[in-house]
PDB file of N, CA and C in Angstrom:
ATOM      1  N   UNK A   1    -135.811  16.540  59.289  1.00  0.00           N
ATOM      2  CA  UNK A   1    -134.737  17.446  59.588  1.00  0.00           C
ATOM      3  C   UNK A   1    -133.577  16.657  60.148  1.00  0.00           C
ATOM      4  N   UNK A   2    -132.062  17.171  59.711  1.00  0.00           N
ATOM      5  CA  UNK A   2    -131.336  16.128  60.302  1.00  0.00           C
ATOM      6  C   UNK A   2    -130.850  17.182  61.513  1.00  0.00           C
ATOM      7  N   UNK A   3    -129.797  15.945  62.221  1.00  0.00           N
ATOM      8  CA  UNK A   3    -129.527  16.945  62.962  1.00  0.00           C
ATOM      9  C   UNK A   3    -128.432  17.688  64.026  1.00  0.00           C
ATOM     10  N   UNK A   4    -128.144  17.767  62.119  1.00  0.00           N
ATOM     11  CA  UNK A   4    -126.905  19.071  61.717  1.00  0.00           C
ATOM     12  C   UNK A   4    -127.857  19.995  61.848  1.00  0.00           C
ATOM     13  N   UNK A   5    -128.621  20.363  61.319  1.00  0.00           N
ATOM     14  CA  UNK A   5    -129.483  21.389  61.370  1.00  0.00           C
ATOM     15  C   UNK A   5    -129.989  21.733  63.035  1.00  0.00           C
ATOM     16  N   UNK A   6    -130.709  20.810  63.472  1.00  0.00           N
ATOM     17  CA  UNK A   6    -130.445  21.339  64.978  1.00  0.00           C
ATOM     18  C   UNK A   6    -129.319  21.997  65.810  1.00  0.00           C
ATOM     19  N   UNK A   7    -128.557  21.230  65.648  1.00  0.00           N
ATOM     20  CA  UNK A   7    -127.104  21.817  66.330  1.00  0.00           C
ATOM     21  C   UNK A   7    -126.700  22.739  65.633  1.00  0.00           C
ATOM     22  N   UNK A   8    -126.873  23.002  64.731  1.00  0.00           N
ATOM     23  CA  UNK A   8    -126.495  24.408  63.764  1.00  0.00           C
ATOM     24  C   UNK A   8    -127.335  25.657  64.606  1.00  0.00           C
ATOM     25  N   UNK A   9    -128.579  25.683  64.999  1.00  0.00           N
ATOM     26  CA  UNK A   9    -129.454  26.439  65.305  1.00  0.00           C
ATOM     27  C   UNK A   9    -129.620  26.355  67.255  1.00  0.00           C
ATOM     28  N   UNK A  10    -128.991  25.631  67.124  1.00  0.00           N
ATOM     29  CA  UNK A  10    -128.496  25.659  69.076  1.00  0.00           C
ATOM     30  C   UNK A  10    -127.253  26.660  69.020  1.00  0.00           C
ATOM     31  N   UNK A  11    -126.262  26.078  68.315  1.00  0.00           N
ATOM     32  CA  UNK A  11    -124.804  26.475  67.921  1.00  0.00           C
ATOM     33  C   UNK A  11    -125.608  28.355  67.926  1.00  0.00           C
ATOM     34  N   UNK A  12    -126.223  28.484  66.973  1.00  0.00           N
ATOM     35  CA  UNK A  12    -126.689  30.408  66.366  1.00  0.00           C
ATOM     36  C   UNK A  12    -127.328  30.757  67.790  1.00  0.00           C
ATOM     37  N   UNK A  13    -128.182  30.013  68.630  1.00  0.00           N
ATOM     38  CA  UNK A  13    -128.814  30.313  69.599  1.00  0.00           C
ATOM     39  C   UNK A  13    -127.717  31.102  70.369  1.00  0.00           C
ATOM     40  N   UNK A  14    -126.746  30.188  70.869  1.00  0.00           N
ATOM     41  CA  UNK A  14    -126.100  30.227  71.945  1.00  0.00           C
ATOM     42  C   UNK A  14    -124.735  31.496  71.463  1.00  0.00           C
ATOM     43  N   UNK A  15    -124.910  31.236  70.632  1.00  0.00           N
ATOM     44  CA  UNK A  15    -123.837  32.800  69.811  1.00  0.00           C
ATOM     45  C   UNK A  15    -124.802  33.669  70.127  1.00  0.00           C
ATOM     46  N   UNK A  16    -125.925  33.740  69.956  1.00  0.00           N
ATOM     47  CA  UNK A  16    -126.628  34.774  70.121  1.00  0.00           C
ATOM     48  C   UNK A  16    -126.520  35.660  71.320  1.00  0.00           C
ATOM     49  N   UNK A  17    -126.706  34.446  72.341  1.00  0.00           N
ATOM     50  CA  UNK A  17    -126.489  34.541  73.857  1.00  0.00           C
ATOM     51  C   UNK A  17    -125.032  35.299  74.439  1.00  0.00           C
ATOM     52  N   UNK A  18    -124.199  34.825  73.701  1.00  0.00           N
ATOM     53  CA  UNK A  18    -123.216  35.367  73.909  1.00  0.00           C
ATOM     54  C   UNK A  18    -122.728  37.035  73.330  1.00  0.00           C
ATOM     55  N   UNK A  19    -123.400  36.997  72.832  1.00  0.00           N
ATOM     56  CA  UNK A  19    -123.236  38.440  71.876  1.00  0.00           C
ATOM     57  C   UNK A  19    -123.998  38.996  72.745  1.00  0.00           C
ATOM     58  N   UNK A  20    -125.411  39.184  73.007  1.00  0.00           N
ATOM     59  CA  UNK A  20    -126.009  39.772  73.975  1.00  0.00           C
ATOM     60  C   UNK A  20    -125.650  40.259  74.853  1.00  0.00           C
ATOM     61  N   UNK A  21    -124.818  39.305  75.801  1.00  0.00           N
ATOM     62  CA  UNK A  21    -124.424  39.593  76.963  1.00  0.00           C
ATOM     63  C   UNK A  21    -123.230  40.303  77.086  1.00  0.00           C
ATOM     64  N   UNK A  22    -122.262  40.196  76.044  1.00  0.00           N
ATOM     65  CA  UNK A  22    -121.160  40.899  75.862  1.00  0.00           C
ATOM     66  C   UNK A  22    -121.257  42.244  75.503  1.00  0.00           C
ATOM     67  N   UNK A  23    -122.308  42.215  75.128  1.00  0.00           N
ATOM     68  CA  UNK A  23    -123.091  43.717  74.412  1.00  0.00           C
ATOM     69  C   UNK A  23    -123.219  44.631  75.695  1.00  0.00           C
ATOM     70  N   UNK A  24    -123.948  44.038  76.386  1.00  0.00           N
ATOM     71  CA  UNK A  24    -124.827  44.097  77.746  1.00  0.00           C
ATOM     72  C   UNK A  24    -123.472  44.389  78.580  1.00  0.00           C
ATOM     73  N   UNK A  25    -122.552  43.754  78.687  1.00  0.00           N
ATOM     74  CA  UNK A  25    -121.306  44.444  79.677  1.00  0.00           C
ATOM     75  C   UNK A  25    -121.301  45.389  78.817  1.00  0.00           C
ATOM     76  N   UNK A  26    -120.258  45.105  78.022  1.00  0.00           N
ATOM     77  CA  UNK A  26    -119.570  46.471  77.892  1.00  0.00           C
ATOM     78  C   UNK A  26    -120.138  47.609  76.710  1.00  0.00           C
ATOM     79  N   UNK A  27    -121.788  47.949  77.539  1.00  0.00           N
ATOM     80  CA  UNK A  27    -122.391  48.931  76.872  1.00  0.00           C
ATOM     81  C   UNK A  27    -122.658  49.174  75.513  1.00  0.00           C
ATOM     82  N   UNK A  28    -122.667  48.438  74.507  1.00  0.00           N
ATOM     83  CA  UNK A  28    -122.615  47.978  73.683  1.00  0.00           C
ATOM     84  C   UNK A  28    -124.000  47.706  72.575  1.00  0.00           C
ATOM     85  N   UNK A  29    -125.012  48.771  72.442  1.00  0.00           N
ATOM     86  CA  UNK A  29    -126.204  48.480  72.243  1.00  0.00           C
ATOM     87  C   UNK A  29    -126.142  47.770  70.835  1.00  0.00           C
ATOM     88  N   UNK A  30    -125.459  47.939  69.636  1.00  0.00           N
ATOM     89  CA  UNK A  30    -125.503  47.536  68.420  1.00  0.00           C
ATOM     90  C   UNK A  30    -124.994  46.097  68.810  1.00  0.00           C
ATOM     91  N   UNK A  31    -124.226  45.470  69.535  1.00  0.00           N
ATOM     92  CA  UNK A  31    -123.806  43.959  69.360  1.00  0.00           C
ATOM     93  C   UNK A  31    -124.623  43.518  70.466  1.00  0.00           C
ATOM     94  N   UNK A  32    -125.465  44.285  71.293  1.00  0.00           N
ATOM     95  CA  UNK A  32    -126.761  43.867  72.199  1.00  0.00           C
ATOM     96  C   UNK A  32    -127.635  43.556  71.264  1.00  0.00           C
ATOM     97  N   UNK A  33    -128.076  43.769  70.520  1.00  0.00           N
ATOM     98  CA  UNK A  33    -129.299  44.212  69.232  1.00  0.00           C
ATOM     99  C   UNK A  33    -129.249  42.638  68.302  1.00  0.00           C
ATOM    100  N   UNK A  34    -127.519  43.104  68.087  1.00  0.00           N
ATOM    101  CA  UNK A  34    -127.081  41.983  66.911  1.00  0.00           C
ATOM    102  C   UNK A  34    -127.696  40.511  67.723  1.00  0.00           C
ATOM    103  N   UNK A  35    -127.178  40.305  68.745  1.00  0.00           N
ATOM    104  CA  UNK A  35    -127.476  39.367  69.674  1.00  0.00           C
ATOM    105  C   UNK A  35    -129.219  38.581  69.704  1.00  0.00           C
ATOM    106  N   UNK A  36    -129.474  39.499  70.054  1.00  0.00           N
ATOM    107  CA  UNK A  36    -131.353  39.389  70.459  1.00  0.00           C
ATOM    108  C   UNK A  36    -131.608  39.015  68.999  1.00  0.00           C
ATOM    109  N   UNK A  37    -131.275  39.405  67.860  1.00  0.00           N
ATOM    110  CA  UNK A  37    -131.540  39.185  66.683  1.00  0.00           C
ATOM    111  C   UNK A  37    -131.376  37.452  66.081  1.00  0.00           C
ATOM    112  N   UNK A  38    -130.231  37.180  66.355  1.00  0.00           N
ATOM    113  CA  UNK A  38    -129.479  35.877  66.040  1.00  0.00           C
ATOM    114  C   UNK A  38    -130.203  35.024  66.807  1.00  0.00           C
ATOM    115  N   UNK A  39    -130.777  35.359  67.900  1.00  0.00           N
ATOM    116  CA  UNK A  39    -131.750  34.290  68.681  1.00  0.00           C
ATOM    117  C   UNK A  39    -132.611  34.338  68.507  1.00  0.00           C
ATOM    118  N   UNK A  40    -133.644  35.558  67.570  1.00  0.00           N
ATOM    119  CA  UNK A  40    -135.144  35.264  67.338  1.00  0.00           C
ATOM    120  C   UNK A  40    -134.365  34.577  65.902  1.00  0.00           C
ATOM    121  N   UNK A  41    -133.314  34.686  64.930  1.00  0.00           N
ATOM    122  CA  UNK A  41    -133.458  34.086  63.732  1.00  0.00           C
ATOM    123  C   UNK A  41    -133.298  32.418  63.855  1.00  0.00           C
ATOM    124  N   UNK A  42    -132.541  32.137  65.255  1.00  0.00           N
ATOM    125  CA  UNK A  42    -132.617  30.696  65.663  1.00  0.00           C
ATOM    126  C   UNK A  42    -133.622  29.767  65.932  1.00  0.00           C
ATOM    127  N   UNK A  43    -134.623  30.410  66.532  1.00  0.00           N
ATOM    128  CA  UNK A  43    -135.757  30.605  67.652  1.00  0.00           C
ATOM    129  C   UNK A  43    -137.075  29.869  66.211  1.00  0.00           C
ATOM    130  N   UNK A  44    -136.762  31.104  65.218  1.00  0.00           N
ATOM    131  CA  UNK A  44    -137.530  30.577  64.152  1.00  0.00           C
ATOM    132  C   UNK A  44    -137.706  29.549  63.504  1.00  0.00           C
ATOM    133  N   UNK A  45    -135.980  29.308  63.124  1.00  0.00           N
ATOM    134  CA  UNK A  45    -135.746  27.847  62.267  1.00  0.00           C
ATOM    135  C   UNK A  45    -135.612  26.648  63.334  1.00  0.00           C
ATOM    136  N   UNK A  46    -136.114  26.770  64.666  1.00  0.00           N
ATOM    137  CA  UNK A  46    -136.240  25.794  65.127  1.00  0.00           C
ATOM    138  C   UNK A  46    -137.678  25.552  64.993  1.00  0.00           C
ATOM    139  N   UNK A  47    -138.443  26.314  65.050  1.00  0.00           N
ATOM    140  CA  UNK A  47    -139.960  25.975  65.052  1.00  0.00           C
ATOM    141  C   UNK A  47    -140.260  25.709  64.085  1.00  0.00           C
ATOM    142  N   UNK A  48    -139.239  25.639  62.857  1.00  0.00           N
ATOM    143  CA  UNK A  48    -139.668  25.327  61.717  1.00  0.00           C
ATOM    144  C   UNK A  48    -139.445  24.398  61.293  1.00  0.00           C
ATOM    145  N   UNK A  49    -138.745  23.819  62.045  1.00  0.00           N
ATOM    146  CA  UNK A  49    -137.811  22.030  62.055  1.00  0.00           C
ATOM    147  C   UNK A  49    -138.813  21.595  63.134  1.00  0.00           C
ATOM    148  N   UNK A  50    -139.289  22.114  63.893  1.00  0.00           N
ATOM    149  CA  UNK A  50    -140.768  21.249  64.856  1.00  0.00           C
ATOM    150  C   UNK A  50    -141.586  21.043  64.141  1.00  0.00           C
ATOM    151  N   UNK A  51    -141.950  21.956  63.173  1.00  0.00           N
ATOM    152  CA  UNK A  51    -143.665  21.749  61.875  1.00  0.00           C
ATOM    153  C   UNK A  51    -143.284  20.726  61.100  1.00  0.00           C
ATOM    154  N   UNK A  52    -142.041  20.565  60.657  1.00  0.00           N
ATOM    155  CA  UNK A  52    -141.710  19.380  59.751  1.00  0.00           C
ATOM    156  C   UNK A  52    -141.460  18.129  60.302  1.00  0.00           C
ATOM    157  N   UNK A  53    -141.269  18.116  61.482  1.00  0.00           N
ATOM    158  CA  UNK A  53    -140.899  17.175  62.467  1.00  0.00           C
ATOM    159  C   UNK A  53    -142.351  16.721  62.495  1.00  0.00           C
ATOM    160  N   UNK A  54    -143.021  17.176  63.096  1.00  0.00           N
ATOM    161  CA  UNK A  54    -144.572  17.096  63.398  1.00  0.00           C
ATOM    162  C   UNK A  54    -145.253  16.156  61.583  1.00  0.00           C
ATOM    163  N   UNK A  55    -145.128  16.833  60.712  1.00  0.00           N
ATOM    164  CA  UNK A  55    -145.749  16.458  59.850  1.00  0.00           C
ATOM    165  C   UNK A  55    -145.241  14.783  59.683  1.00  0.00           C
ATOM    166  N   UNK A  56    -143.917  14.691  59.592  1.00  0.00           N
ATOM    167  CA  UNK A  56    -142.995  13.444  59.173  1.00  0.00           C
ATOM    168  C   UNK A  56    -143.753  12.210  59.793  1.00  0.00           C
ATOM    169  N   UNK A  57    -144.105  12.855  61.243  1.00  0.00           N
ATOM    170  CA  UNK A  57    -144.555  11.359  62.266  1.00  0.00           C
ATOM    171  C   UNK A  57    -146.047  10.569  61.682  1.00  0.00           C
TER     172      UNK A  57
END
């Protein structure tokens, strides 16, 4: 995995984070939602760049 791909998926993490919380002020359940979402889809393709990581060594 290179790692563009990491920082790509830190980069989605941390958008995620931010959407959440912006959600989270200003009452906002659909861009709360959107949020939590973008960080389990981050969350994933990082563990999936760990299995390949893992195999490579």
């Amino acid at each position: 995995m290179g790692m563009d791909d990491k920082i790509g998926n830190a980069a989605e993490d941390a958008a995620g984070k931010v959407k959440e919380h912006t959600g989270r002020a200003t009452d906002n359940e659909r861009l709360e939602a959107e949020g939590r979402n973008d960080q389990a889809a981050a969350n994933l393709k990082q563990a999936g760049e760990k299995v390949k990581d893992a195999f490579k060594s």
